[in-house]
PDB file of N, CA and C in Angstrom:
ATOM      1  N   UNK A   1       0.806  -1.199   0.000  1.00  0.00           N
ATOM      2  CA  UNK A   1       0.000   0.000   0.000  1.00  0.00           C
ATOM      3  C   UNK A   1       0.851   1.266   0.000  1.00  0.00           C
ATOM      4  N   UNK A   2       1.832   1.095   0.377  1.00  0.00           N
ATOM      5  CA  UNK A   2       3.037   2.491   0.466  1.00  0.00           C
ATOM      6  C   UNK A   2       3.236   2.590  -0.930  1.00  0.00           C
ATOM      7  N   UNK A   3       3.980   3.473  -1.073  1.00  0.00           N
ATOM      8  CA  UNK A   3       4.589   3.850  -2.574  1.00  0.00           C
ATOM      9  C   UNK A   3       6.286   3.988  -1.897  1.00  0.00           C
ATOM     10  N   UNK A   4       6.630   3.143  -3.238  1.00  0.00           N
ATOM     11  CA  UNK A   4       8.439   2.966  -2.377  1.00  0.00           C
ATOM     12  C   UNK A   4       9.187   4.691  -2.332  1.00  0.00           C
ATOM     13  N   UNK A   5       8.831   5.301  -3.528  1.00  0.00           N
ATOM     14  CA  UNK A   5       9.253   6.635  -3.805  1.00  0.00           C
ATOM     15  C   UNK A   5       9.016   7.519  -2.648  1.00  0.00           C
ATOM     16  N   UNK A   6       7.670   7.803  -2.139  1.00  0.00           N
ATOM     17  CA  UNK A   6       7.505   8.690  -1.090  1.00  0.00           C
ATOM     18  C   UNK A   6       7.169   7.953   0.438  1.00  0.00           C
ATOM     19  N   UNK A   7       8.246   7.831   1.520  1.00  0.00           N
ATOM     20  CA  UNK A   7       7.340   6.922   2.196  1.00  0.00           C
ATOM     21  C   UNK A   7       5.887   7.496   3.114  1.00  0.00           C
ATOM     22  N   UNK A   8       5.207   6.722   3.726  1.00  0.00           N
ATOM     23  CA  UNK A   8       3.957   7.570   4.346  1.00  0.00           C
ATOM     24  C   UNK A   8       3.160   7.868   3.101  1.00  0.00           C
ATOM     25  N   UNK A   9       2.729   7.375   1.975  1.00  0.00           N
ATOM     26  CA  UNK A   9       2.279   7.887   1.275  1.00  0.00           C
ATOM     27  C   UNK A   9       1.241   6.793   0.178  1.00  0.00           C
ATOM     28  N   UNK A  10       0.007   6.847   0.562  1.00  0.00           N
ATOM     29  CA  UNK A  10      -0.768   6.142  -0.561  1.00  0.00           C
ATOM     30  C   UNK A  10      -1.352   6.486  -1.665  1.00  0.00           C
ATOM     31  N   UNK A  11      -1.294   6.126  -2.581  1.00  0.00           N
ATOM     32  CA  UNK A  11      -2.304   5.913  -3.951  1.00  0.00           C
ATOM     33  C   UNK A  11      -3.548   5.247  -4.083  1.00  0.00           C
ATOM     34  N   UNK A  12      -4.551   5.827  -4.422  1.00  0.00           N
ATOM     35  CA  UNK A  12      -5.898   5.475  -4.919  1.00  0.00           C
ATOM     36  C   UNK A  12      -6.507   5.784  -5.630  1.00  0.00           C
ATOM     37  N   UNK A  13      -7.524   5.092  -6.025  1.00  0.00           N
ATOM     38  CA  UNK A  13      -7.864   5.208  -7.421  1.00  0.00           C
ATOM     39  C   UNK A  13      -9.465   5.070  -7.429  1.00  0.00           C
ATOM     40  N   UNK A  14     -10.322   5.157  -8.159  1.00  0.00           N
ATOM     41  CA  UNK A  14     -11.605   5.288  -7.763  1.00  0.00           C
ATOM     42  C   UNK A  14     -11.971   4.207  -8.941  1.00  0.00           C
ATOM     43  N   UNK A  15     -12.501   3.168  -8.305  1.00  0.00           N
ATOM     44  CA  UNK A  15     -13.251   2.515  -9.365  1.00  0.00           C
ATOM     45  C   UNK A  15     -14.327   2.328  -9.600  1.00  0.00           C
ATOM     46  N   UNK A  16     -15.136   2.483  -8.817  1.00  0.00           N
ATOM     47  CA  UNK A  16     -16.663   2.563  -8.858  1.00  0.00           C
ATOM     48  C   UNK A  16     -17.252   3.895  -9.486  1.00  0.00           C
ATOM     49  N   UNK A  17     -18.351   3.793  -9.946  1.00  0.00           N
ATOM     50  CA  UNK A  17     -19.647   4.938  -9.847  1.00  0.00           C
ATOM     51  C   UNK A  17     -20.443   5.284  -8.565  1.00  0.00           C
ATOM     52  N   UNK A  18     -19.975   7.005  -8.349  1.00  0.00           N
ATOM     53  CA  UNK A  18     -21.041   7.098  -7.373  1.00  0.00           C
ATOM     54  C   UNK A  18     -22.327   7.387  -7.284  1.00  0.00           C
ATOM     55  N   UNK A  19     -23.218   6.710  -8.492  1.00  0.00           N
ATOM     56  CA  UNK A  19     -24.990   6.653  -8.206  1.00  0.00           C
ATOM     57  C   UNK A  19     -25.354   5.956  -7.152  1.00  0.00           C
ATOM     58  N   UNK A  20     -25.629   6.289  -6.722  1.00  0.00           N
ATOM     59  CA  UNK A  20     -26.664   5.446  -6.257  1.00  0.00           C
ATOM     60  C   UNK A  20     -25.780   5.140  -4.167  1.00  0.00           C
ATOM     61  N   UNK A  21     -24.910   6.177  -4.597  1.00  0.00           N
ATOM     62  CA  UNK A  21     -23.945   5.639  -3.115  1.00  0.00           C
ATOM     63  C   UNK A  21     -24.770   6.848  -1.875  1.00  0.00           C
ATOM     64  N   UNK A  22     -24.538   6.583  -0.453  1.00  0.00           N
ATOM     65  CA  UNK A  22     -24.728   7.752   0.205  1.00  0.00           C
ATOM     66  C   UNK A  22     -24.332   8.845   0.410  1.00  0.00           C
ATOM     67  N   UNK A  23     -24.944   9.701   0.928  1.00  0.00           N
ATOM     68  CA  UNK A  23     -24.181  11.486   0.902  1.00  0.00           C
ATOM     69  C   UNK A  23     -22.871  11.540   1.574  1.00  0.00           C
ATOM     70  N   UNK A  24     -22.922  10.919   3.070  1.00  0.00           N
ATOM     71  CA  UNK A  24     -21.750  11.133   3.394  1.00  0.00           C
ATOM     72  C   UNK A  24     -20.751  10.784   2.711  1.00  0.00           C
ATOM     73  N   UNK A  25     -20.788   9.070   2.309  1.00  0.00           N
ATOM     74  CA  UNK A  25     -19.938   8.575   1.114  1.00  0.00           C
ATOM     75  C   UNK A  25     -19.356   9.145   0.066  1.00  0.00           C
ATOM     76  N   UNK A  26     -20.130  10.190  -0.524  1.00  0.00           N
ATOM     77  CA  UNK A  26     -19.758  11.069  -1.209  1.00  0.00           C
ATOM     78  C   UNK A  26     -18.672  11.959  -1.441  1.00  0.00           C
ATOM     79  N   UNK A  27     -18.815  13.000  -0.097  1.00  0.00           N
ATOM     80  CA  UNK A  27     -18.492  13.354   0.167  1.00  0.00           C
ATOM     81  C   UNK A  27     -16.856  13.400   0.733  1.00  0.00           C
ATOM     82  N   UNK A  28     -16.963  12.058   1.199  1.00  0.00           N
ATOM     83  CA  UNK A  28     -15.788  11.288   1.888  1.00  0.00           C
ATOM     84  C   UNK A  28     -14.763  11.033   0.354  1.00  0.00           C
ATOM     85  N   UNK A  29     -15.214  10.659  -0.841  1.00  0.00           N
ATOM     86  CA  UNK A  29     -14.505  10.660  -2.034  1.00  0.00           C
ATOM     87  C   UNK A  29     -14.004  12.222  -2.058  1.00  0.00           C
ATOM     88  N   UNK A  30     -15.247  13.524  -2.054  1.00  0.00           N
ATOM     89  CA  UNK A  30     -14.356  14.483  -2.778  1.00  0.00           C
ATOM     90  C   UNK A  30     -13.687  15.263  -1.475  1.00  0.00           C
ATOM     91  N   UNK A  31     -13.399  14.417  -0.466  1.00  0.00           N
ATOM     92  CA  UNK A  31     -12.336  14.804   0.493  1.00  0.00           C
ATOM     93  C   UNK A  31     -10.813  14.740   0.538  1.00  0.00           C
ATOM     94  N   UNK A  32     -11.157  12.804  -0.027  1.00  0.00           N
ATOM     95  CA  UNK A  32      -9.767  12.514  -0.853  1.00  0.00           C
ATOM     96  C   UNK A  32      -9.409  13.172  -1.608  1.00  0.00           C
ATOM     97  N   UNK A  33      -9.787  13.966  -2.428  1.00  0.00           N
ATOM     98  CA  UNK A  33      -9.177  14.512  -3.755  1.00  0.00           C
ATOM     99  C   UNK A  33     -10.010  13.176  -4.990  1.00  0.00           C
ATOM    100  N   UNK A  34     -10.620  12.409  -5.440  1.00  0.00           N
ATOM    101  CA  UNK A  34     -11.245  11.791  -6.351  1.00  0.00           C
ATOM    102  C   UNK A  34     -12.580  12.797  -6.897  1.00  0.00           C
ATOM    103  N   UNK A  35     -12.763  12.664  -8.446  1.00  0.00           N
ATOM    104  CA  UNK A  35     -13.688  13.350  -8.600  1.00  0.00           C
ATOM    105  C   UNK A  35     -14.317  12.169  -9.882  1.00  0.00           C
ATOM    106  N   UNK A  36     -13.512  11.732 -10.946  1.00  0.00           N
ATOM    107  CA  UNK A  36     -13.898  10.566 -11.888  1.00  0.00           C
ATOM    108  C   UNK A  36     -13.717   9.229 -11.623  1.00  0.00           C
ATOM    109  N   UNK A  37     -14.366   8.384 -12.235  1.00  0.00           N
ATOM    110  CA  UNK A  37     -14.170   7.143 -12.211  1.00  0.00           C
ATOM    111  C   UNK A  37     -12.727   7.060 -13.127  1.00  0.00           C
ATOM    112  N   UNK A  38     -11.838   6.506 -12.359  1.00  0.00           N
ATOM    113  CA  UNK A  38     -10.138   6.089 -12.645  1.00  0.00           C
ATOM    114  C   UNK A  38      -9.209   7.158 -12.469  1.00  0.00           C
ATOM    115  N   UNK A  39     -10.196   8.335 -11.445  1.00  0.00           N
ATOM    116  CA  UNK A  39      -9.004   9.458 -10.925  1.00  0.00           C
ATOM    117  C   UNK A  39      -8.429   8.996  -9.573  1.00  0.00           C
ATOM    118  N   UNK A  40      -7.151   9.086  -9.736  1.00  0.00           N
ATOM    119  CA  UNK A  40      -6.531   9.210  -8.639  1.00  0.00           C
ATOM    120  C   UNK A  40      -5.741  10.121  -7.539  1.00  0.00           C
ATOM    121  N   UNK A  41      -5.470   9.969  -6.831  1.00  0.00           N
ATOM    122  CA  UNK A  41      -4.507  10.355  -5.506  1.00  0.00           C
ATOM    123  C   UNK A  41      -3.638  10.031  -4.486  1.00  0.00           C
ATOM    124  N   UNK A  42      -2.432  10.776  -4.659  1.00  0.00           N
ATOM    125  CA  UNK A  42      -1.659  10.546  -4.018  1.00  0.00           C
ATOM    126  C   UNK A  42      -1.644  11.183  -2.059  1.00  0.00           C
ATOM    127  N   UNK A  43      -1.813  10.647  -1.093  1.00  0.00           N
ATOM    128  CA  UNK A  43      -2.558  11.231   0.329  1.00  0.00           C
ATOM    129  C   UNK A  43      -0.999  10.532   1.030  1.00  0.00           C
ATOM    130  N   UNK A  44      -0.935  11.445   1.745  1.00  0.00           N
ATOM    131  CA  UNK A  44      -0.218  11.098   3.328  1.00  0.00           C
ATOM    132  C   UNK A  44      -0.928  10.250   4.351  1.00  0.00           C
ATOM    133  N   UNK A  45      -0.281   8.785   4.372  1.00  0.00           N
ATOM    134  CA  UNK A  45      -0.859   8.179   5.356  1.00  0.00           C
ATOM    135  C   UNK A  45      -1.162   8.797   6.945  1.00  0.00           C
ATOM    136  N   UNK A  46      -2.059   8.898   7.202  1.00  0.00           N
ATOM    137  CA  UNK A  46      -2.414   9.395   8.439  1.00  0.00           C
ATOM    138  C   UNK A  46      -3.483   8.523   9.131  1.00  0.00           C
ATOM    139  N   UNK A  47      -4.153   8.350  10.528  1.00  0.00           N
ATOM    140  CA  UNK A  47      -4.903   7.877  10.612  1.00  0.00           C
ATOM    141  C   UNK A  47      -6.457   8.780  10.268  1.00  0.00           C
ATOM    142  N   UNK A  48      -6.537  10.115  10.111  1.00  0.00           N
ATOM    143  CA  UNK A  48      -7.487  10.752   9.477  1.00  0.00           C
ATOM    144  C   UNK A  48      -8.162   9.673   7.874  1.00  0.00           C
ATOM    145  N   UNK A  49      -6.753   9.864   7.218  1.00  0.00           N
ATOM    146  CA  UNK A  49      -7.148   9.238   5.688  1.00  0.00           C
ATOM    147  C   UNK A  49      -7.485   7.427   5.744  1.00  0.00           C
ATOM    148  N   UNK A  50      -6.713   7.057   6.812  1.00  0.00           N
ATOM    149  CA  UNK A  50      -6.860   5.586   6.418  1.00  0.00           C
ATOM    150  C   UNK A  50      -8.175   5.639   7.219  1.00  0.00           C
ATOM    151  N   UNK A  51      -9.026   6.042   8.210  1.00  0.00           N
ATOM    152  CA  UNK A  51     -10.336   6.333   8.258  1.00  0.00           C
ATOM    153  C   UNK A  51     -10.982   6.162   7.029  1.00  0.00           C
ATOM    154  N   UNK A  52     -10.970   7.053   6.445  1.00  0.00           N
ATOM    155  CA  UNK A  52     -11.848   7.868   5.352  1.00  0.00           C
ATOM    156  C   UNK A  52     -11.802   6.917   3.926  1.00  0.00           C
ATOM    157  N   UNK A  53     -10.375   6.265   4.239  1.00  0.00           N
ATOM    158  CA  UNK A  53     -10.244   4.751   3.246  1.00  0.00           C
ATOM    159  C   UNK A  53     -11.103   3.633   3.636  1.00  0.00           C
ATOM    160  N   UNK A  54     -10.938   3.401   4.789  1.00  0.00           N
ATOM    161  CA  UNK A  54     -11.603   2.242   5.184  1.00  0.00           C
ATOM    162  C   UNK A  54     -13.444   2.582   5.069  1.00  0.00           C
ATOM    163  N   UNK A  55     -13.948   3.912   4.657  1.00  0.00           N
ATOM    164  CA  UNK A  55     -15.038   3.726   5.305  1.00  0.00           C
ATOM    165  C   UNK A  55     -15.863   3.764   3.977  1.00  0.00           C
ATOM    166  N   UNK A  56     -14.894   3.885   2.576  1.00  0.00           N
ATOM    167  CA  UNK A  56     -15.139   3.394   1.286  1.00  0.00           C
ATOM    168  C   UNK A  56     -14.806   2.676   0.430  1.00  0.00           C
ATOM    169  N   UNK A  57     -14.066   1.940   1.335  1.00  0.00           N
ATOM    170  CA  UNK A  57     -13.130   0.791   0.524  1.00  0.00           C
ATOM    171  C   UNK A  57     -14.144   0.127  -0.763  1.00  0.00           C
ATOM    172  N   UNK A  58     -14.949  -0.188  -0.614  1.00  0.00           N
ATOM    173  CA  UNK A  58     -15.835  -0.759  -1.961  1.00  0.00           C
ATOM    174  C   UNK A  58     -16.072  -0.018  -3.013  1.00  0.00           C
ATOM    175  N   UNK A  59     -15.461   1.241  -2.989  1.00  0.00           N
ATOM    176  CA  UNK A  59     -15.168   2.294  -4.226  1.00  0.00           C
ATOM    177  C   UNK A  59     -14.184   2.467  -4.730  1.00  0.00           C
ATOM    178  N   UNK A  60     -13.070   2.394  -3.776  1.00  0.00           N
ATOM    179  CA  UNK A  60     -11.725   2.637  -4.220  1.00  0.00           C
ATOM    180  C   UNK A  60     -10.904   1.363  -4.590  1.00  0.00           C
ATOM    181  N   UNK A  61      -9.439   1.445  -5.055  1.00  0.00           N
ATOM    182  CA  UNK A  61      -8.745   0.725  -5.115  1.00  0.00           C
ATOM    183  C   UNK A  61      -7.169   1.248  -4.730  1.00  0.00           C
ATOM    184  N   UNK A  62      -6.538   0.683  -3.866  1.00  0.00           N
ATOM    185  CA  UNK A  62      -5.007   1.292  -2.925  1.00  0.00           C
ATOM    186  C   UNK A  62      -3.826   0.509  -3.591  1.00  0.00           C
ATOM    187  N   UNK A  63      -3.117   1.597  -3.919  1.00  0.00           N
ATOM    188  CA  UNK A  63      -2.092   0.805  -3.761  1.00  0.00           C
ATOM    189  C   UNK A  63      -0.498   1.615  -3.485  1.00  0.00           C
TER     190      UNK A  63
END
């Protein structure tokens, strides 16, 4: 899940569509920085973000 280049640092990627998902859920994407389906971001592991990962994991994809 790290990236060897920066350490502390994850990548994600959005693979899902958000129809049909909840508001907060939503929201929680355009927090990350995701706005399209196959946009990504690069985030500072923190326990704030790995929150906010875990609480959409069925949208995203980490690596």
């Amino acid at each position: 899940m790290v990236d060897e280049k920066i350490p502390n640092t994850i990548k994600i990627y959005l693979v899902k569509s958000l129809i049909g998902v909840k508001q907060s859920h939503r929201a929680t994407i355009r927090g990350l920085g995701l706005k399209k389906i196959n946009s990504s971001s690069v985030l500072e592991k923190t326990p704030e973000t790995i929150g906010m990962i875990n609480k959409i994991k069925y949208l995203i994809k980490c690596d």
